[in-house]
Structure formats: structure tokens, C-alpha cells
Protein backbone atom coordinates (compact mmCIF):
# COMPACT_ATOMS: atom_id res chain seq x y z
CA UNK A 1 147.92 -12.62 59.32
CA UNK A 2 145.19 -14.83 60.50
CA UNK A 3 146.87 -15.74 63.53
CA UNK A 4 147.63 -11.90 64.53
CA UNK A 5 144.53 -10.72 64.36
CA UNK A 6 142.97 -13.36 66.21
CA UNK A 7 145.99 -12.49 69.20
CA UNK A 8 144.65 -8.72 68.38
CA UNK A 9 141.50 -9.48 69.03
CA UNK A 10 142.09 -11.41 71.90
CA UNK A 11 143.96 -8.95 73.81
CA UNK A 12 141.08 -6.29 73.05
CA UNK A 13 138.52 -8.94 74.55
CA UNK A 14 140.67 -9.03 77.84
CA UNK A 15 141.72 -5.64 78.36
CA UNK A 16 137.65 -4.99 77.67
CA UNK A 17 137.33 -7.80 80.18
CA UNK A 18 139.58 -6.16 82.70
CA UNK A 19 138.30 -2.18 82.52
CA UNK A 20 134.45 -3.94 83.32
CA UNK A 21 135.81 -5.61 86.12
CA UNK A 22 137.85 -2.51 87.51
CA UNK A 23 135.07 -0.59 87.09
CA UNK A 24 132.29 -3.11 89.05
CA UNK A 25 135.32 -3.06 91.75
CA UNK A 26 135.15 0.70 92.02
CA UNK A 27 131.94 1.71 91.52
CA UNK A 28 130.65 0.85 94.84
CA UNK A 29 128.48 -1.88 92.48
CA UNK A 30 126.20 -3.83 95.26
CA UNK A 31 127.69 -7.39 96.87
CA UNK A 32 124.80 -8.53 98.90
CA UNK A 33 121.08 -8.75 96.82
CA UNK A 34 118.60 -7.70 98.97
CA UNK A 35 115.10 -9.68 99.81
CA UNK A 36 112.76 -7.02 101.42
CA UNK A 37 112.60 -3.28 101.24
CA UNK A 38 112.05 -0.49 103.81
CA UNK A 39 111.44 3.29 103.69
CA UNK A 40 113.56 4.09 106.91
CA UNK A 41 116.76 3.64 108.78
CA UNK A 42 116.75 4.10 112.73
CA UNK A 43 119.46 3.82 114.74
CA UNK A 44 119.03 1.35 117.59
CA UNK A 45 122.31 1.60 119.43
CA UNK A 46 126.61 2.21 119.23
CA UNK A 47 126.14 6.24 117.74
CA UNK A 48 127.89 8.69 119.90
CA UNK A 49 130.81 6.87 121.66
CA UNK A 50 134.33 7.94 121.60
CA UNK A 51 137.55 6.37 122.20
CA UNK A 52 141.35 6.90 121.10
CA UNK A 53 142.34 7.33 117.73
CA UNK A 54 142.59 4.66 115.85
CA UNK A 55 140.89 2.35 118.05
CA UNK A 56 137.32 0.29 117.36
CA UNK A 57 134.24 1.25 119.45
CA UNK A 58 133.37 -0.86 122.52
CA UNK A 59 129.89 -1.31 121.00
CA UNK A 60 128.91 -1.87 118.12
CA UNK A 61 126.88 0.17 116.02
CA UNK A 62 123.06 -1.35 115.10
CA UNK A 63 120.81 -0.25 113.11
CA UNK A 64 117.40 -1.04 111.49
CA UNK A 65 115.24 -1.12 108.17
CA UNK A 66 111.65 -0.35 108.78
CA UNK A 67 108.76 -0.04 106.34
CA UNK A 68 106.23 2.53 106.33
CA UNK A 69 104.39 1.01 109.25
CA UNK A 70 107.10 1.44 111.48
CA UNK A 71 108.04 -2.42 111.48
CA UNK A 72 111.13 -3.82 111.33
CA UNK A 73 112.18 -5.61 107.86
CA UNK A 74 114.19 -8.98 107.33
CA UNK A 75 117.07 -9.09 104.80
CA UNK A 76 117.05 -5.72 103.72
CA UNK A 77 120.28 -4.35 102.60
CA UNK A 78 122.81 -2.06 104.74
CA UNK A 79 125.94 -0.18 103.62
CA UNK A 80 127.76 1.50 105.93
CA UNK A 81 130.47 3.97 104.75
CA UNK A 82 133.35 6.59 106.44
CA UNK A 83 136.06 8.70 105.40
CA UNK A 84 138.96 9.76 107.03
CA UNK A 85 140.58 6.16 107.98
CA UNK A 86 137.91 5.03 109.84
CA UNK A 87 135.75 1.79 108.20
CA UNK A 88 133.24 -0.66 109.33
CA UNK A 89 133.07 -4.52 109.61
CA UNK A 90 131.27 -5.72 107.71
CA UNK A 91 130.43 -2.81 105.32
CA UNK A 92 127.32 -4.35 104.37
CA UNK A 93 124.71 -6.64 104.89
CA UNK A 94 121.34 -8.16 105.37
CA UNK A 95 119.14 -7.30 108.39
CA UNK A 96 117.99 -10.70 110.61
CA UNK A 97 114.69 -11.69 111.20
CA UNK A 98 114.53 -8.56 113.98
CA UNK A 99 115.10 -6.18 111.39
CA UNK A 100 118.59 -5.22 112.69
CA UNK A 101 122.13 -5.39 110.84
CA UNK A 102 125.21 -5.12 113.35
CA UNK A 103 128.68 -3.64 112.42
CA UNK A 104 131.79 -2.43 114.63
CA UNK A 105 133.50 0.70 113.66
CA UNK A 106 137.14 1.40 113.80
CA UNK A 107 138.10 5.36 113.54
CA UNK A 108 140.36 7.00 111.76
CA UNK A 109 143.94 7.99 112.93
CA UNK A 110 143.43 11.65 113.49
CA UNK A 111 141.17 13.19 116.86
CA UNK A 112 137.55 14.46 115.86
CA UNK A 113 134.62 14.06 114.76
CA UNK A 114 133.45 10.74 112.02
CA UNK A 115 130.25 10.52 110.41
CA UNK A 116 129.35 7.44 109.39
CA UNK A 117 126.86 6.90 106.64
CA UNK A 118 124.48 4.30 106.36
CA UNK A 119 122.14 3.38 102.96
CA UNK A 120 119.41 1.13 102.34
CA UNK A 121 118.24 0.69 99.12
CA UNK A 122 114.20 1.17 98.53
CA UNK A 123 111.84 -0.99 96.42
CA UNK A 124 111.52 2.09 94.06
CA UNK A 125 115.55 1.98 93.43
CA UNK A 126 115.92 4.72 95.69
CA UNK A 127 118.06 5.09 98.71
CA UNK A 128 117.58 5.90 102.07
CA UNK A 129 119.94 7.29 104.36
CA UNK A 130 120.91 7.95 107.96
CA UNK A 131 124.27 9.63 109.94
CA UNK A 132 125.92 8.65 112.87
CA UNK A 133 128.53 10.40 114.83
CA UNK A 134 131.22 8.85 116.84
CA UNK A 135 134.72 10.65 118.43
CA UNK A 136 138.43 10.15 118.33
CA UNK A 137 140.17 10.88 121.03
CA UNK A 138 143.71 12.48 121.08
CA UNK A 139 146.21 11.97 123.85
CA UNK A 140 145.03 14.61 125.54
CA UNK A 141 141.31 13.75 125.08
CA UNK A 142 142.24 10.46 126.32
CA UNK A 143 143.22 11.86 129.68
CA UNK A 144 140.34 13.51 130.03
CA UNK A 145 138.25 10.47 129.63
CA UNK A 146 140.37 9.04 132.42
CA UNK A 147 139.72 11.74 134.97
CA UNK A 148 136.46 12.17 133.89
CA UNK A 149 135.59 8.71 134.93
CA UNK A 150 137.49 8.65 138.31
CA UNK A 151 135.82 12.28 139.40
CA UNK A 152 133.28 13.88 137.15
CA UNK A 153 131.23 10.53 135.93
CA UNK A 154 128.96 9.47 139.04
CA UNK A 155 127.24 12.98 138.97
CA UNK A 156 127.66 14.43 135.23
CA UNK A 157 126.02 11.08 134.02
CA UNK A 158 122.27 10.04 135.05
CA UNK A 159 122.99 6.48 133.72
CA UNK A 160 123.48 4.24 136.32
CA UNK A 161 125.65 1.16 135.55
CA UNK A 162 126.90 -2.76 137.52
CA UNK A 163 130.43 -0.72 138.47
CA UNK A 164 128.72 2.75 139.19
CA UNK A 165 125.10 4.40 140.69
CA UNK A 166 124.47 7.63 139.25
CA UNK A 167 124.60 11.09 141.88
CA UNK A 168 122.52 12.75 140.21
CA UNK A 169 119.11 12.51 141.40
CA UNK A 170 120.57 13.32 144.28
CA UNK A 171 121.50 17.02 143.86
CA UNK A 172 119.29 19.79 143.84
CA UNK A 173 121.08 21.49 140.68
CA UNK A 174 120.87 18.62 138.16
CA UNK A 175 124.45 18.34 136.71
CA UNK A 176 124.81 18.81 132.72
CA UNK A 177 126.03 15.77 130.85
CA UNK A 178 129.43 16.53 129.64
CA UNK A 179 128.10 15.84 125.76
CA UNK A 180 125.67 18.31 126.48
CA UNK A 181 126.86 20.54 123.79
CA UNK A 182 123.60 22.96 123.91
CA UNK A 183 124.89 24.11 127.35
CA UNK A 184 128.49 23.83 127.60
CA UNK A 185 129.85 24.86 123.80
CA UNK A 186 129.38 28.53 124.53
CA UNK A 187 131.53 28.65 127.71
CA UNK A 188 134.23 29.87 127.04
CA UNK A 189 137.44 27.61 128.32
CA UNK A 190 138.28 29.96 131.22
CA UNK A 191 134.82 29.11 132.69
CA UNK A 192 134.92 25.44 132.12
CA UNK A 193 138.53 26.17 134.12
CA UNK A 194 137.35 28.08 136.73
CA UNK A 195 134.66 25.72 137.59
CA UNK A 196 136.93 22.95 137.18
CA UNK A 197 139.51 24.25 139.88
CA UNK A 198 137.27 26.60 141.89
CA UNK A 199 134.02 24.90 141.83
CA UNK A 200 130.65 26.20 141.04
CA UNK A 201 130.42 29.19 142.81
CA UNK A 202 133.54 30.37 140.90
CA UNK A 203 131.02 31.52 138.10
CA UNK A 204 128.21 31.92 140.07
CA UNK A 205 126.60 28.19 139.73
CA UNK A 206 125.56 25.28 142.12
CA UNK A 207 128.00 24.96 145.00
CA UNK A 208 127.30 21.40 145.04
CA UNK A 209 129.86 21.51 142.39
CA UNK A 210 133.06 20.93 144.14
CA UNK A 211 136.62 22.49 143.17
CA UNK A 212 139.09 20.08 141.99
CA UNK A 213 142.25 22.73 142.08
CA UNK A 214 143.95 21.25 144.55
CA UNK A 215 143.45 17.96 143.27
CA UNK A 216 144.19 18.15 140.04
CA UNK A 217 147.14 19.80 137.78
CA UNK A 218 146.65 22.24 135.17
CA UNK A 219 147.41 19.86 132.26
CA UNK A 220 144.77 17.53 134.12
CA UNK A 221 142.32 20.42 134.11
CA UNK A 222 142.90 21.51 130.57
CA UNK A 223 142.56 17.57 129.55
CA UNK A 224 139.13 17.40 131.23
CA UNK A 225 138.52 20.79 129.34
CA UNK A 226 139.69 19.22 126.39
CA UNK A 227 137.74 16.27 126.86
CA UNK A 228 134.42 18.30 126.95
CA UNK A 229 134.97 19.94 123.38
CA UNK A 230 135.81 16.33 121.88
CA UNK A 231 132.86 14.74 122.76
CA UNK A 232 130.20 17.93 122.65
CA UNK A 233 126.64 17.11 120.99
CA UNK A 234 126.75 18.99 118.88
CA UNK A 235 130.02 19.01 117.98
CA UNK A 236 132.20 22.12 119.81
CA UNK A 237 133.59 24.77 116.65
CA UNK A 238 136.14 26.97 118.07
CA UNK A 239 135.62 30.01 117.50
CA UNK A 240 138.12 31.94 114.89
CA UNK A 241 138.37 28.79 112.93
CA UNK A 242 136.59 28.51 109.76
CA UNK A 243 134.78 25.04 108.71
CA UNK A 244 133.94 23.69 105.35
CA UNK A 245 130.20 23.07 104.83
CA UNK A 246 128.99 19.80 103.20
């Protein structure tokens, strides 16, 4: 009798053992301890980019802890955190002696849109929080992309890079970035098409905007069309469908 409830006792001890241990796995219970606190998260560089589904970001995504002053704090904590397939490497972290913490993002298998949520805890046991938004690009999308750097890039984009100087000081009717969402959402697709294959003057704008009918096919068109909508700050919502609200 001794003996068996000893082995009872036992097994309660390790199945106790075992539900604590699930439960720190699944809890999101903090890895890294954190040496310094700040009160805000800015994003330094890597929000916005897009690229095919599934696929992780050219750049990676860094961000920084300041404190109240505005200046940069060493090894404070940052957990980064997605839904929808995509993830980050490494999910958390200390910041360096600059403040920052670096991760690269992969994204999620379907085309759209993918917040991804960074946290920082505070010295008060609060957290502090910040968004980022990067793309996925479909097929389709994907095409777009492609055209978009071969004939729409040098003037839609006032960047100037090593492979490619920027047309757009140039012109006298200053092109809209193609993420400009402000400007573009509301046209309807017809008039992104029209302007597309007709040009400009097609819907009464710049005729510095050349047509591209000729040049390219429909599906190319629609792709570049397509393109516009995926990567749209703020995002594009087509109209007739409805969207949950957080």
C-alpha cells in the first residue's frame, strides 16, 4: 500500500510538473530578461516592403527602444509577433548598445496585407507597442512588380538608387508614388487602365505620362493595376467587400 501511493503520488508530481511546463511554453512567458527600459518603440527601417508570398523581406526590419528623452536604450527587450504564416527571426531580443534590435520577416502564404507587432516591456510592467505593415505578393502582383520596375520605377519613385537615377525632378507634373494610397485608392480600375494604355491625357492628367498600350498586353496592364492595390498606403479596400474591424 505504501509503495502505491508513493507511485500515486509520484505520477501527480509529474503530470503537475508537465501542465506548468505546457503552460510556461504557451503562455507567451518571456525568454530573454531585459536590462534597461524605454517608453517608446520607433521604427528605424524594413516596414513597408513587399515581395511574393511566402518569401522573406530583402531588408530586414529594425527597430528601437527609446526612453522619454528620445534616446536610444541598450538591452531592452523586443518581441516581434504575426499571424497568418508569416514569423520573424529571431522573435525576440535585446537592443545593442545603439538602441536597435534587428529581425527578418518571412510572410505568410496567402497575398495581402501582414501586420507585424512589436512589444517592449516598460519599467512599470507595462507594454509598449508599435505596427508595421509589409505585402505579399500574388502571381499576379508579382508581375506587376516586374513591369513596374522595367517602365514605371525611374519616374513614379523620387529615390534615386547605384542601378537607377530618379525622373522625377525632372517633370513638371510630379509623378505619384505607386504606394501613394491617398491618391490612387479612389480611382477606380478603369482609370488606372486608361492611363496605363492611353497615357495621361486619357483622363485628363499630365501628358508627360506616356501610354504603354501598345507596349504592353492587357494581362500586363491589369498586373501593373493589380500591383498598385497590393502595395497601396493605406491599404486599397475594394469596394463591395466587407472587412472585419480589429
Amino acid at each position: 500500500m505504501k509503495r502505491t501511493g508513493m507511485r500515486a503520488s509520484f505520477l501527480v508530481l509529474c503530470a503537475a510538473l508537465l501542465t506548468i511546463s505546457a503552460c510556461t511554453r504557451h503562455s507567451g512567458a518571456p525568454g530573454v530578461t531585459p536590462r534597461a527600459f524605454g517608453t517608446a518603440l520607433v521604427s528605424v527601417s524594413g516596414e513597408k516592403q513587399f515581395a511574393g508570398v511566402g518569401s522573406q523581406l530583402e531588408q530586414p526590419l529594425v527597430l528601437q527602444v527609446n526612453d522619454a528623452k528620445g534616446v536610444a536604450v541598450a538591452g531592452a527587450v523586443v518581441r516581434l509577433s504575426a499571424a497568418g504564416g508569416a514569423f520573424a527571426t529571431p522573435r525576440e531580443g535585446l537592443t545593442g548598445p545603439d538602441g536597435q534590435f534587428t529581425a527578418t520577416i518571412t510572410l505568410g502564404g496567402a497575398g495581402g496585407h501582414y501586420q507585424i507587432v512589436a512589444s517592449s516591456p516598460t519599467a512599470s510592467g507595462q507594454q509598449i507597442f508599435m505596427r508595421v505593415d509589409e505585402s505579399a505578393l500574388g502571381y499576379q502582383e508579382m508581375l506587376g512588380a516586374k513591369l513596374n520596375e522595367i517602365h514605371c520605377i525611374r519616374c513614379h519613385d523620387p529615390e534615386s538608387t547605384a542601378e537607377r537615377v530618379s525622373n522625377m525632378d525632372n517633370l513638371t507634373a510630379k509623378p505619384h508614388a505607386f504606394t501613394d494610397g491617398a491618391v490612387l485608392n479612389p480611382m477606380s480600375a478603369a482609370d488606372l487602365t486608361s492611363i496605363i494604355s492611353h497615357g495621361g491625357v486619357a483622363v485628363n492628367k499630365s501628358a508627360e505620362m506616356p501610354p504603354y498600350g501598345s507596349m504592353l498586353t492587357k494581362q500586363e496592364i491589369a498586373a501593373l493595376v493589380a500591383f498598385l492595390r497590393a502595395v497601396a498606403d493605406p491599404p486599397y479596400l475594394a469596394q463591395g467587400v466587407n472587412y472585419a474591424s480589429n
